[in-house]
PDB file of N, CA and C in Angstrom:
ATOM      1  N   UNK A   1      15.586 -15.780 -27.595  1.00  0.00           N
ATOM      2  CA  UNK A   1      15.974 -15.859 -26.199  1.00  0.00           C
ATOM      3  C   UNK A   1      15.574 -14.564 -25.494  1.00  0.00           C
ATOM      4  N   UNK A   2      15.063 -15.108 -24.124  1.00  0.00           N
ATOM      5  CA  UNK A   2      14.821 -13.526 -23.645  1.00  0.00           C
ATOM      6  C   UNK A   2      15.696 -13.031 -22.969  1.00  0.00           C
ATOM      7  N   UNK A   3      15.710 -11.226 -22.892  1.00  0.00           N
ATOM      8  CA  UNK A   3      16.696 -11.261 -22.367  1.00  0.00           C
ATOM      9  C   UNK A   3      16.395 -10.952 -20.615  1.00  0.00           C
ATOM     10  N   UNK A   4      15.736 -10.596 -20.421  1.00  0.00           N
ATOM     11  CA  UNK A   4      15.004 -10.373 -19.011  1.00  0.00           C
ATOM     12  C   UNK A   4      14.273 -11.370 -18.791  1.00  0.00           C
ATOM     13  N   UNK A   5      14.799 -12.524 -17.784  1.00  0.00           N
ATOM     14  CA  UNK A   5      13.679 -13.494 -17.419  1.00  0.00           C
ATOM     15  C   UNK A   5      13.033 -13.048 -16.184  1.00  0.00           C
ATOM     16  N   UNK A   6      12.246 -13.832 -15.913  1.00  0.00           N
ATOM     17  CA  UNK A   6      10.765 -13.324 -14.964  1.00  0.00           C
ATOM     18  C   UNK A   6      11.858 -13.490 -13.181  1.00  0.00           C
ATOM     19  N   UNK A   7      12.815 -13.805 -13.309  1.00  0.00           N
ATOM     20  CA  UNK A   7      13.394 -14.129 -11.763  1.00  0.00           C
ATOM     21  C   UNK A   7      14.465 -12.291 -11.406  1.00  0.00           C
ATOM     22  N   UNK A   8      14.627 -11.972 -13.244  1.00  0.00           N
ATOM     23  CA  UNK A   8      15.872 -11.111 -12.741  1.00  0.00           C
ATOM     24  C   UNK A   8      14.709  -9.835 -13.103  1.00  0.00           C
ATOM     25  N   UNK A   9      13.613 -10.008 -13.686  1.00  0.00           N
ATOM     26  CA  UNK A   9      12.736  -8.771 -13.836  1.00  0.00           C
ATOM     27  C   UNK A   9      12.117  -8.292 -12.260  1.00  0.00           C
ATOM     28  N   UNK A  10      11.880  -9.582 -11.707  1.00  0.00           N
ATOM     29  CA  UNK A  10      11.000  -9.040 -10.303  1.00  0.00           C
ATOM     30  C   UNK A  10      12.479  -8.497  -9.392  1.00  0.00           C
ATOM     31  N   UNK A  11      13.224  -9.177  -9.359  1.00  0.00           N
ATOM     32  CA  UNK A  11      14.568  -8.573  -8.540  1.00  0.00           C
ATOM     33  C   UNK A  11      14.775  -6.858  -9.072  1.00  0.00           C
ATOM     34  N   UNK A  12      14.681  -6.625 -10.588  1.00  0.00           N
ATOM     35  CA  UNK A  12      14.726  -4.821 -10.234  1.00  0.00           C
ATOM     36  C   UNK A  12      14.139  -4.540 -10.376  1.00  0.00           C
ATOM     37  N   UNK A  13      12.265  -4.927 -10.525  1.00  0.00           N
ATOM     38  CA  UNK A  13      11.729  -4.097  -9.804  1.00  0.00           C
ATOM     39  C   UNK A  13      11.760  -4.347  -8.285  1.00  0.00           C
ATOM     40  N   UNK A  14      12.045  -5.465  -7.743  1.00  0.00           N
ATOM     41  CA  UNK A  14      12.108  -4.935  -6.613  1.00  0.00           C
ATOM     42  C   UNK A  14      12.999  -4.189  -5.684  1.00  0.00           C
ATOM     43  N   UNK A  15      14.407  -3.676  -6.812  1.00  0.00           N
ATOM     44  CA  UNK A  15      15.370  -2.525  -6.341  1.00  0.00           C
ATOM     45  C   UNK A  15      14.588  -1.035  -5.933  1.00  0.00           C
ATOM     46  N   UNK A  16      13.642  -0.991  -7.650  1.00  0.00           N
ATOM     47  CA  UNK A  16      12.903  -0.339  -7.888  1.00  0.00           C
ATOM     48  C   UNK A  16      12.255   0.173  -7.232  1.00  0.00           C
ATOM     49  N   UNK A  17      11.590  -0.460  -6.574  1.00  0.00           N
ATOM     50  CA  UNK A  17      10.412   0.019  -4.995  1.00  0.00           C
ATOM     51  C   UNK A  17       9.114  -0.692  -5.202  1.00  0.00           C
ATOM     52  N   UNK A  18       9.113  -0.969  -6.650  1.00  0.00           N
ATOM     53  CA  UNK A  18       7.547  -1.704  -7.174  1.00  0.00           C
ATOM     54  C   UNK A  18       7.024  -2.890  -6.308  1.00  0.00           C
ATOM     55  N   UNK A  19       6.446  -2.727  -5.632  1.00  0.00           N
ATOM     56  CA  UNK A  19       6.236  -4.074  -4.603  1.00  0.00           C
ATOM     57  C   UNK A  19       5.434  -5.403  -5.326  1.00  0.00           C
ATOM     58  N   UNK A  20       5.581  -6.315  -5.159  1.00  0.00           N
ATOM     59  CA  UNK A  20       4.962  -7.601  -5.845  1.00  0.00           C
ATOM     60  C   UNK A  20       3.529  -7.517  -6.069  1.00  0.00           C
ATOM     61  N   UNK A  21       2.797  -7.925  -6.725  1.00  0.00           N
ATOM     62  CA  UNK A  21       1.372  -7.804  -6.586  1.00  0.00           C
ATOM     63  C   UNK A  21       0.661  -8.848  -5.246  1.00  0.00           C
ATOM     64  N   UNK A  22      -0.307  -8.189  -4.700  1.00  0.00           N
ATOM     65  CA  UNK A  22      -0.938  -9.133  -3.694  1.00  0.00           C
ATOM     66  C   UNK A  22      -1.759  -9.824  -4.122  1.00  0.00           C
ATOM     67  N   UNK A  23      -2.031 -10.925  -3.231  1.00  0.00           N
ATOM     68  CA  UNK A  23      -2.582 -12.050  -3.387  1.00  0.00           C
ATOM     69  C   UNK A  23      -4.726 -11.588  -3.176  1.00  0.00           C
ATOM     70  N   UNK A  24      -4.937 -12.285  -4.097  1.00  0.00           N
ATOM     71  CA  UNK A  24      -6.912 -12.100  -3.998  1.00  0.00           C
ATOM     72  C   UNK A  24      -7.512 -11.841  -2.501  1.00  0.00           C
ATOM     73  N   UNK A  25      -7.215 -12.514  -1.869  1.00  0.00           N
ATOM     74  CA  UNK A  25      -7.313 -12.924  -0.373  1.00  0.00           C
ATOM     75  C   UNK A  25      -6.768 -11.828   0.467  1.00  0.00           C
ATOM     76  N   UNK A  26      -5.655 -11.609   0.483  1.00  0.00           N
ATOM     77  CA  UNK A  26      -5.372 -10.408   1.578  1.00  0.00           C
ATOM     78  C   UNK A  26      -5.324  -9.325   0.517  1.00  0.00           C
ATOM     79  N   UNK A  27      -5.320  -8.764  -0.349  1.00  0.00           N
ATOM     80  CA  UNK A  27      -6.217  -7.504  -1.016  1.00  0.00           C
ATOM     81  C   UNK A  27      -7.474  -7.357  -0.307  1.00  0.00           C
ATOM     82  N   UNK A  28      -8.436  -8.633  -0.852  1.00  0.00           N
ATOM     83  CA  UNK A  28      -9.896  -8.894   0.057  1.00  0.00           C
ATOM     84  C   UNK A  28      -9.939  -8.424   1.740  1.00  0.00           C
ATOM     85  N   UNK A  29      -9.204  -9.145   1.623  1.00  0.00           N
ATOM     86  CA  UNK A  29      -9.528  -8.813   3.754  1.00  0.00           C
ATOM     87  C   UNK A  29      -8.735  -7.493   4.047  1.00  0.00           C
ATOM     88  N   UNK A  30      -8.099  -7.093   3.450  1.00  0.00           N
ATOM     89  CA  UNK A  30      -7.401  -5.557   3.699  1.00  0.00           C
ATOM     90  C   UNK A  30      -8.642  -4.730   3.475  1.00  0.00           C
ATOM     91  N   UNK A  31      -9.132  -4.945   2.306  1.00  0.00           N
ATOM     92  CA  UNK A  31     -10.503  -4.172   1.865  1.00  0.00           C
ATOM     93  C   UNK A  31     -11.615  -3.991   3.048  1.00  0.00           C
ATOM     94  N   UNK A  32     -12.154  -5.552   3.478  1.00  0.00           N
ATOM     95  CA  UNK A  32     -12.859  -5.382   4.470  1.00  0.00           C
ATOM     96  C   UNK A  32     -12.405  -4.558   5.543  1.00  0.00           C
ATOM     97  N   UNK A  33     -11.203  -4.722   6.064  1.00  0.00           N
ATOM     98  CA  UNK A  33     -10.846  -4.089   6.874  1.00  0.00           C
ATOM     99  C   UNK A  33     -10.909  -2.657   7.584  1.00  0.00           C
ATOM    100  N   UNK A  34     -10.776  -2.423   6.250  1.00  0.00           N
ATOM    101  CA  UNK A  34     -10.566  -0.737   5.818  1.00  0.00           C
ATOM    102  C   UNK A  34     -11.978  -0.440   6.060  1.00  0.00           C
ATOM    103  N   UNK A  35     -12.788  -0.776   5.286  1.00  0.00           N
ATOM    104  CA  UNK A  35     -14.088  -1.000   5.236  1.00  0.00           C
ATOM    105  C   UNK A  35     -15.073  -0.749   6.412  1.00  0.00           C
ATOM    106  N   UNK A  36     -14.523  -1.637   7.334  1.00  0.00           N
ATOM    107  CA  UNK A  36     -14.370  -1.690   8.758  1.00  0.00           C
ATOM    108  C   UNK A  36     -14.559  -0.652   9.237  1.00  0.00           C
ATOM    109  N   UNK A  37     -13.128  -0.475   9.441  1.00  0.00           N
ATOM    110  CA  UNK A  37     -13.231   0.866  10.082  1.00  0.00           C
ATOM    111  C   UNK A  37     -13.784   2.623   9.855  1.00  0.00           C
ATOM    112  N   UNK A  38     -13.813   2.218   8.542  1.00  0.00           N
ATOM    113  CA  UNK A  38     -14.540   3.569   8.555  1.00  0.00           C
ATOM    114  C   UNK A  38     -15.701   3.520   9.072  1.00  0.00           C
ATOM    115  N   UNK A  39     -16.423   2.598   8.694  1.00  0.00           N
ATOM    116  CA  UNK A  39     -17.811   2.380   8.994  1.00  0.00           C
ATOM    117  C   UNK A  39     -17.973   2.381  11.094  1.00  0.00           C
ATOM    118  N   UNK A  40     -17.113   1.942  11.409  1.00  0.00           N
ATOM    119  CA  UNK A  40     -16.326   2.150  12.599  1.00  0.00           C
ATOM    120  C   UNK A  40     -16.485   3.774  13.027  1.00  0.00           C
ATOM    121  N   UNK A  41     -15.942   4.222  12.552  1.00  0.00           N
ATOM    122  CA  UNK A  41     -15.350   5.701  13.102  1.00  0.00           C
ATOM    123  C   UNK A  41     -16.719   6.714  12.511  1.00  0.00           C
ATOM    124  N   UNK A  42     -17.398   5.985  11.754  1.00  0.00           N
ATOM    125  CA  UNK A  42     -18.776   6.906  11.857  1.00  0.00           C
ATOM    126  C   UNK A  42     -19.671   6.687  12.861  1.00  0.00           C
ATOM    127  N   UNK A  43     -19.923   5.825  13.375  1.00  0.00           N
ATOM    128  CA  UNK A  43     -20.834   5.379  14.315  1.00  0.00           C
ATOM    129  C   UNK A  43     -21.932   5.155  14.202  1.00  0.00           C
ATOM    130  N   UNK A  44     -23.129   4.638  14.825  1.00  0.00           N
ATOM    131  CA  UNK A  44     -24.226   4.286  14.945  1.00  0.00           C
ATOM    132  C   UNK A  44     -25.224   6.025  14.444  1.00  0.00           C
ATOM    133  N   UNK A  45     -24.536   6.879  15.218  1.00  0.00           N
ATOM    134  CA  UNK A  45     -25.252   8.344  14.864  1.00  0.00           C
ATOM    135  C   UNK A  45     -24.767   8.629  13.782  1.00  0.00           C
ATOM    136  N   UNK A  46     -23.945   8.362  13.066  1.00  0.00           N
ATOM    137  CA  UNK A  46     -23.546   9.241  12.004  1.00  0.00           C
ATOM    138  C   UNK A  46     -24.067   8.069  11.312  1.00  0.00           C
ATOM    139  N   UNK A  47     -24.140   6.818  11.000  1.00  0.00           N
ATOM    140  CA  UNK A  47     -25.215   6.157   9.762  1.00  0.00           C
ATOM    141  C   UNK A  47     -26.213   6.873  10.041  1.00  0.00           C
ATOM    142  N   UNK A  48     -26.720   6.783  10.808  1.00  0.00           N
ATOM    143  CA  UNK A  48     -28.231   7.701  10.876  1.00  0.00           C
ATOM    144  C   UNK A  48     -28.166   9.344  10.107  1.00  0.00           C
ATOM    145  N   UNK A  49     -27.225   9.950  10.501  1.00  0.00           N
ATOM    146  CA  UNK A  49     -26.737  11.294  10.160  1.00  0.00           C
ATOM    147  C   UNK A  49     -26.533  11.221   8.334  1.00  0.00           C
ATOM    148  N   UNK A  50     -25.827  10.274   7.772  1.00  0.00           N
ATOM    149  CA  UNK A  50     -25.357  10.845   6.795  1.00  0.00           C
ATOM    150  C   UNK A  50     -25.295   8.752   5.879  1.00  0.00           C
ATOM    151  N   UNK A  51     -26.353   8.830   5.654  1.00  0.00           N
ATOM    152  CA  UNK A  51     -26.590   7.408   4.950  1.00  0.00           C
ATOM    153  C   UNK A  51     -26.321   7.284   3.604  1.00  0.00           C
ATOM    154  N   UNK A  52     -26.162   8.471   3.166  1.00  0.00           N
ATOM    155  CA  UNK A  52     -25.376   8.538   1.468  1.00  0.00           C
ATOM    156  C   UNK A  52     -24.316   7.873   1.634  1.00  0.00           C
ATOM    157  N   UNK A  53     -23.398   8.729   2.623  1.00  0.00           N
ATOM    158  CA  UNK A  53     -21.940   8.706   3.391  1.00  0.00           C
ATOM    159  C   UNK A  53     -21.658   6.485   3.049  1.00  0.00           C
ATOM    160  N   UNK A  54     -22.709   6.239   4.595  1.00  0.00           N
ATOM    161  CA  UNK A  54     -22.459   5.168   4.945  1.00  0.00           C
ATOM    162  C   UNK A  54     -22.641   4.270   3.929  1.00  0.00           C
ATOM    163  N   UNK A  55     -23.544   4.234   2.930  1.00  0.00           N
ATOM    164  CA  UNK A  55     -24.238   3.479   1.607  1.00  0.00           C
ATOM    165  C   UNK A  55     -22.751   3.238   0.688  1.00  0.00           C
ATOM    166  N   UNK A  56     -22.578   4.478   0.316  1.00  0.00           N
ATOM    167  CA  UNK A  56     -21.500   4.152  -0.647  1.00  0.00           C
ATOM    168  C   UNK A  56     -19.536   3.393   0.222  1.00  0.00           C
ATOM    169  N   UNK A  57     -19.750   3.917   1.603  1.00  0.00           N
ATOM    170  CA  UNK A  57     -18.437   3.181   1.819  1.00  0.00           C
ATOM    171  C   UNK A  57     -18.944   1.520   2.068  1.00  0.00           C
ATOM    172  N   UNK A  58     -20.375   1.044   2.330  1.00  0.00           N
ATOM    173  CA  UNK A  58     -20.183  -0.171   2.675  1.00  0.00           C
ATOM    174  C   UNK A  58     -20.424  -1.001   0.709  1.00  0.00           C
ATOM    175  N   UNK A  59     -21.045  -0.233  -0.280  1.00  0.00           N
ATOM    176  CA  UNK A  59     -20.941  -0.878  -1.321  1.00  0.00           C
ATOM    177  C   UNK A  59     -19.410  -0.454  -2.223  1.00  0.00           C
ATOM    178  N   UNK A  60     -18.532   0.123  -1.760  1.00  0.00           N
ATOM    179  CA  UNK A  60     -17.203   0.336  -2.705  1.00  0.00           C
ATOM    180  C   UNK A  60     -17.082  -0.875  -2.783  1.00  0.00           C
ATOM    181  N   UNK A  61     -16.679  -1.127  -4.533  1.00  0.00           N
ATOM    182  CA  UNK A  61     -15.948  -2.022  -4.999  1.00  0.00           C
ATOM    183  C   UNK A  61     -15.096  -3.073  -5.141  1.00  0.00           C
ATOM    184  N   UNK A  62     -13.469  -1.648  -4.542  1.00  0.00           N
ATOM    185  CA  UNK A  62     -12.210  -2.002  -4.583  1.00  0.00           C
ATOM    186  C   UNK A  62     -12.056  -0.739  -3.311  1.00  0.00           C
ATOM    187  N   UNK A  63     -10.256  -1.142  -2.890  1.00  0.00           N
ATOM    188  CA  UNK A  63      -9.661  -0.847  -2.208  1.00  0.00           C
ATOM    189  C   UNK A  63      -9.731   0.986  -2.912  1.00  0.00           C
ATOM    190  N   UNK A  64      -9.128   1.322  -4.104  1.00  0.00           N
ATOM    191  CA  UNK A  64      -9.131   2.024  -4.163  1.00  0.00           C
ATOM    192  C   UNK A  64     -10.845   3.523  -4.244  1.00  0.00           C
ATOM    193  N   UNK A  65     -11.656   2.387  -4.229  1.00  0.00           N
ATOM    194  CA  UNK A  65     -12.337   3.305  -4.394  1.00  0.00           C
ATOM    195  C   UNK A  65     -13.186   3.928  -2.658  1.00  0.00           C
ATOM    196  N   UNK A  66     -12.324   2.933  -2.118  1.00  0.00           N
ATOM    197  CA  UNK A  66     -12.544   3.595  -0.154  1.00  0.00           C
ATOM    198  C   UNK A  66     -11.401   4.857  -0.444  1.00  0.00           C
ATOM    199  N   UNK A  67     -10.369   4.307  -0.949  1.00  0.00           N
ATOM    200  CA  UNK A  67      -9.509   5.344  -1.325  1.00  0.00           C
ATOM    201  C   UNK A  67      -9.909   7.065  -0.963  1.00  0.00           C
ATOM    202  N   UNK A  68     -10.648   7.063  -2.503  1.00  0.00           N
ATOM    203  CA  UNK A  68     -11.541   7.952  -2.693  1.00  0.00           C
ATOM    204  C   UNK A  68     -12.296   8.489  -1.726  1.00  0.00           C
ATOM    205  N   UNK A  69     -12.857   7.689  -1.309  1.00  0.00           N
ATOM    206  CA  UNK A  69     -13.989   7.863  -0.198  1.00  0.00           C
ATOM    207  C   UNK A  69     -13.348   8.390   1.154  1.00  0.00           C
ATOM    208  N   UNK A  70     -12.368   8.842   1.147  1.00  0.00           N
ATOM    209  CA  UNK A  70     -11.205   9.612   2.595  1.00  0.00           C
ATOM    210  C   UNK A  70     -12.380  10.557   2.725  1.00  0.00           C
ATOM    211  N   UNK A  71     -12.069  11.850   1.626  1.00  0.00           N
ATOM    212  CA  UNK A  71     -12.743  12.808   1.545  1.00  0.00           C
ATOM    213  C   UNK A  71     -14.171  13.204   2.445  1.00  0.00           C
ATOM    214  N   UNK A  72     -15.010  12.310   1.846  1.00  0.00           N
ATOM    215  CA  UNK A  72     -16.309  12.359   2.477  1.00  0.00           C
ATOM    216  C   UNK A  72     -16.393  11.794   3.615  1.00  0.00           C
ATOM    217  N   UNK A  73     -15.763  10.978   4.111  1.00  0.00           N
ATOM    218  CA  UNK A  73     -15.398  10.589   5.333  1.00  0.00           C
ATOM    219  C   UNK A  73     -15.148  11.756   6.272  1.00  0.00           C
ATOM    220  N   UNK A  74     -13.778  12.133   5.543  1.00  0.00           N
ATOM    221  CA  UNK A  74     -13.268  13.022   6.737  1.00  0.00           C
ATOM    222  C   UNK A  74     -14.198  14.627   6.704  1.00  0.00           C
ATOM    223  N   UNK A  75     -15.436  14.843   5.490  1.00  0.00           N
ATOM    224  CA  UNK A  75     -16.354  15.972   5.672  1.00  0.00           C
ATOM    225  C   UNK A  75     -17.715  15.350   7.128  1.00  0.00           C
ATOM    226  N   UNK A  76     -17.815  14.288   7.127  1.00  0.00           N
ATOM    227  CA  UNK A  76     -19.167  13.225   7.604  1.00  0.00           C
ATOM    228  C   UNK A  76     -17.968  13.650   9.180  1.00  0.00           C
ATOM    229  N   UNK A  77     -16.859  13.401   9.284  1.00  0.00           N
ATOM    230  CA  UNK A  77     -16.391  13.294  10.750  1.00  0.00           C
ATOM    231  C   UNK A  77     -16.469  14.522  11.316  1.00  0.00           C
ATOM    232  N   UNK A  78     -15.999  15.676  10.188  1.00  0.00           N
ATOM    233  CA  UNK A  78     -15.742  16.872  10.908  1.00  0.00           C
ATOM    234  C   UNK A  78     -17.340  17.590  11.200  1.00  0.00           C
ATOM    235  N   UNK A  79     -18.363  16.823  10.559  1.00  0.00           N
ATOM    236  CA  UNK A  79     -19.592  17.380  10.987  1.00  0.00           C
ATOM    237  C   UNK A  79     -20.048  16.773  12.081  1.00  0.00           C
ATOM    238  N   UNK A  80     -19.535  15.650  12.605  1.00  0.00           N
ATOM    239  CA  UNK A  80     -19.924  14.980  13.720  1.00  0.00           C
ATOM    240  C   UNK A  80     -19.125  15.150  15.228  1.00  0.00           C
ATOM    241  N   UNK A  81     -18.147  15.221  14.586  1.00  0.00           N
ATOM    242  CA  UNK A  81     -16.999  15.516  15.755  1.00  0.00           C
ATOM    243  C   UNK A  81     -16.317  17.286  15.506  1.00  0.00           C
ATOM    244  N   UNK A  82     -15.292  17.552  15.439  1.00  0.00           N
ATOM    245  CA  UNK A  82     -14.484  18.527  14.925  1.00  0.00           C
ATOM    246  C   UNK A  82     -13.623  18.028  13.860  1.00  0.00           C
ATOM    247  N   UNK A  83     -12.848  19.348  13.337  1.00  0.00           N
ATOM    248  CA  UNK A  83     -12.015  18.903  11.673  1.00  0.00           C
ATOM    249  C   UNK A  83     -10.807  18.197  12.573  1.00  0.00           C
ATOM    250  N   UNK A  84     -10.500  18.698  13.713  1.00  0.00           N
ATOM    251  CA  UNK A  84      -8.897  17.761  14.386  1.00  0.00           C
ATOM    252  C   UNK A  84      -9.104  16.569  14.891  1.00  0.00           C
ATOM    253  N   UNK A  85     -10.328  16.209  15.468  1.00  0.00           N
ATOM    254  CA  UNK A  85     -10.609  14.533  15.348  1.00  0.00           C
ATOM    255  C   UNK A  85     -10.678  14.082  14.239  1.00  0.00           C
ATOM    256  N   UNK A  86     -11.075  14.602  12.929  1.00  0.00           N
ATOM    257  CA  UNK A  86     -11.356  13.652  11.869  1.00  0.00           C
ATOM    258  C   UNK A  86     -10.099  13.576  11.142  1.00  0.00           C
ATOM    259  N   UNK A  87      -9.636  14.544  11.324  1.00  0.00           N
ATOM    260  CA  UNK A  87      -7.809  14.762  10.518  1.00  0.00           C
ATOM    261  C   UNK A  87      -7.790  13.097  11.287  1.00  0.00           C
ATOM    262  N   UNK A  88      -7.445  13.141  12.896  1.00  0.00           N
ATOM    263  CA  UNK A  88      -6.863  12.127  13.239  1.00  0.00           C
ATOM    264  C   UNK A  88      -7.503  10.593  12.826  1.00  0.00           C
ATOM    265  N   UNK A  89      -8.844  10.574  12.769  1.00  0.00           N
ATOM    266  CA  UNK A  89      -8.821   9.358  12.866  1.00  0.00           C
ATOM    267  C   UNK A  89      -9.041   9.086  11.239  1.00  0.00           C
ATOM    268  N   UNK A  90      -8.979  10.192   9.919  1.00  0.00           N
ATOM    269  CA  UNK A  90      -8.774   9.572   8.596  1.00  0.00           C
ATOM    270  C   UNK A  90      -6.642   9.421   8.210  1.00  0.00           C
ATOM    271  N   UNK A  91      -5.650  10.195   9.227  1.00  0.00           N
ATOM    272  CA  UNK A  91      -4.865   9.392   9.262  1.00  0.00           C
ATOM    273  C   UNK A  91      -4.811   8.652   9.613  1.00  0.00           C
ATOM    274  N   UNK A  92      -5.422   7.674  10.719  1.00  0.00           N
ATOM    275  CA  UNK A  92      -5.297   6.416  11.055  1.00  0.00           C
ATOM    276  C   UNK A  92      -5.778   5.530  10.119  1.00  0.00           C
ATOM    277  N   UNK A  93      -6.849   5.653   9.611  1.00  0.00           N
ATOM    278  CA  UNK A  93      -7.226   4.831   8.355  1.00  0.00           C
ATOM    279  C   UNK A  93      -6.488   4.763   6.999  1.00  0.00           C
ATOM    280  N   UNK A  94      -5.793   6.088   6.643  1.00  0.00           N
ATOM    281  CA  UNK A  94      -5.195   6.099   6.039  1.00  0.00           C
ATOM    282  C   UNK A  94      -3.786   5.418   5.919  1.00  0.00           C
ATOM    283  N   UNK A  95      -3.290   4.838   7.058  1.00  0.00           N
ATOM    284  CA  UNK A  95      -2.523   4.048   7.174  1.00  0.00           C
ATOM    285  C   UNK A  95      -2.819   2.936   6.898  1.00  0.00           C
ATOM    286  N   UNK A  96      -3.943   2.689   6.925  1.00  0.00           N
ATOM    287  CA  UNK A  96      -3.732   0.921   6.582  1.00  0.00           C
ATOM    288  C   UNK A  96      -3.914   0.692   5.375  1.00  0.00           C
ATOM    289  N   UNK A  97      -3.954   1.825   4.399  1.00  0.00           N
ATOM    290  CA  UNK A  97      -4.134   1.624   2.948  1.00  0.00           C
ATOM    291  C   UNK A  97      -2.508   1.322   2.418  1.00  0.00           C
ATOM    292  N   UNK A  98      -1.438   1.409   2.950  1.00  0.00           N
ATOM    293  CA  UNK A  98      -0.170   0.709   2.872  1.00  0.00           C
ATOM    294  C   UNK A  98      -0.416  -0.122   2.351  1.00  0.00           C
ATOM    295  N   UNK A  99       0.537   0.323   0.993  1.00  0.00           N
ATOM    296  CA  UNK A  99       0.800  -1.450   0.559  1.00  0.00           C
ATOM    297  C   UNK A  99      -0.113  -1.763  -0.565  1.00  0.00           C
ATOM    298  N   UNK A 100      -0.884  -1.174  -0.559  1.00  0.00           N
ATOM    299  CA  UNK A 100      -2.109  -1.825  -1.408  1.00  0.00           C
ATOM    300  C   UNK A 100      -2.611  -1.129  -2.475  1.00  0.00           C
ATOM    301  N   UNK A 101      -2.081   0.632  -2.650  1.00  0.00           N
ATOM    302  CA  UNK A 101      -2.377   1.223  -3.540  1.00  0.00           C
ATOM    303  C   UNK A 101      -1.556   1.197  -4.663  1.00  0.00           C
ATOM    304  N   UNK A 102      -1.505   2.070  -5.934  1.00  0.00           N
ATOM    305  CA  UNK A 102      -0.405   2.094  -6.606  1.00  0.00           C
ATOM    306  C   UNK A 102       0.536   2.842  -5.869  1.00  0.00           C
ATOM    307  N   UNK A 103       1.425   3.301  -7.106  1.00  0.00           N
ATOM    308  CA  UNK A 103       2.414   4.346  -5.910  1.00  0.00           C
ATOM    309  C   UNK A 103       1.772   5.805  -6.163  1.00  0.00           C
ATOM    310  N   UNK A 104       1.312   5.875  -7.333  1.00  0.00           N
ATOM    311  CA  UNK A 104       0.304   7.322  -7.418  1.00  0.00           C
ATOM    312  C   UNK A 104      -0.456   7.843  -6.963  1.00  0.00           C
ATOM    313  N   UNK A 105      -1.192   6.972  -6.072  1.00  0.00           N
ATOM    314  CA  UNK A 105      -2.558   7.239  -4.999  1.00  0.00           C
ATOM    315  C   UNK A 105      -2.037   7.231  -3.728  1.00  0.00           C
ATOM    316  N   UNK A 106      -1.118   7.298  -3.176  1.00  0.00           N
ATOM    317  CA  UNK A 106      -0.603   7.324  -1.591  1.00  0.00           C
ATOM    318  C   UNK A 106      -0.453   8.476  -1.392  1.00  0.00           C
ATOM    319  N   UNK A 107      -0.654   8.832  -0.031  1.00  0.00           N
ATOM    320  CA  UNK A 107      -0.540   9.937   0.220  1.00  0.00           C
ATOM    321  C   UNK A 107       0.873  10.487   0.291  1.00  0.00           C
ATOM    322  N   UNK A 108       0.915  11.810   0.254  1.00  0.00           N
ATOM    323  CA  UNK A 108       2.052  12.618   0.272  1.00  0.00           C
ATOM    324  C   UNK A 108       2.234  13.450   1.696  1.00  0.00           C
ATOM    325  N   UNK A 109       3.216  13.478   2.064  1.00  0.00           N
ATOM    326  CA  UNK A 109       2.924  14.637   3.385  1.00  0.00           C
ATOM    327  C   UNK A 109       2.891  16.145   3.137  1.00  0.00           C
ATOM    328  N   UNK A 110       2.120  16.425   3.752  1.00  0.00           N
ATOM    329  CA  UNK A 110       1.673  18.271   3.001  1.00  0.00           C
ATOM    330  C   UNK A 110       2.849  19.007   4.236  1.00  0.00           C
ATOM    331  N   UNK A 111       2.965  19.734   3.030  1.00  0.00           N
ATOM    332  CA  UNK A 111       3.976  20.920   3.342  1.00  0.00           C
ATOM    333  C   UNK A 111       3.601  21.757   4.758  1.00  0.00           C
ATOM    334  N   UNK A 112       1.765  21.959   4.775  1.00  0.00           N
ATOM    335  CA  UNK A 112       1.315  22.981   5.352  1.00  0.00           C
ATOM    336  C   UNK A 112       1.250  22.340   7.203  1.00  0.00           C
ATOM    337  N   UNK A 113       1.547  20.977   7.105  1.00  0.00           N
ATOM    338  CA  UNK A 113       1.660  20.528   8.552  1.00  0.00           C
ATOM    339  C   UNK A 113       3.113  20.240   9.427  1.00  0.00           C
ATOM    340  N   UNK A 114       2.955  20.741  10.497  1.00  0.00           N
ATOM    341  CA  UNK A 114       4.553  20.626  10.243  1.00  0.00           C
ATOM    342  C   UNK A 114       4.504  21.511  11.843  1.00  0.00           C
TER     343      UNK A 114
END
């Protein structure tokens, strides 16, 4: 007999904070999304500018590996714009990665802003 069935296991994790797993489909279109917008917030000059940049965010994988891809993003913005536009618009992107990462890959709020 088990002693944890599958109705009272998802109930603590979901005390827990562990959120349910998502569905193929909106993982997918979250991805595009994301996807989206970065490709978005570089612009027409910056594909031209920095096509490594643009190459690898339109072939990522998975969600997490746009993840990754903040970084070079937000180096590709601050060379196009300034570092305080790109702060802003890789937190905005960075928001819509809600939800979809583990809990280990989310961002943290840094001490040094404030």
């Amino acid at each position: 007999m088990r002693w944890l069935k599958p109705n009272l296991r998802s109930s603590i994790y979901g005390l827990l904070g562990n959120p349910a797993p998502l569905s193929d489909s909106i993982l997918e279109g979250s991805t595009e999304d994301i996807r989206a917008s970065m490709l978005h917030v570089i612009g027409e000059n910056g594909q031209k500018k920095f096509p490594q940049v643009t190459r690898r965010i339109r072939y990522a994988n998975d969600v997490q590996a746009l993840w990754y891809l903040r970084g070079d993003l937000m180096a590709t913005l601050a060379a196009l714009h300034s570092e305080t536009e790109a702060r802003r618009q890789i937190a905005a992107i960075s928001d819509q990665f809600q939800g979809l990462l583990p809990g280990g890959l989310s961002s943290r709020p840094s001490p040094l802003v404030g």
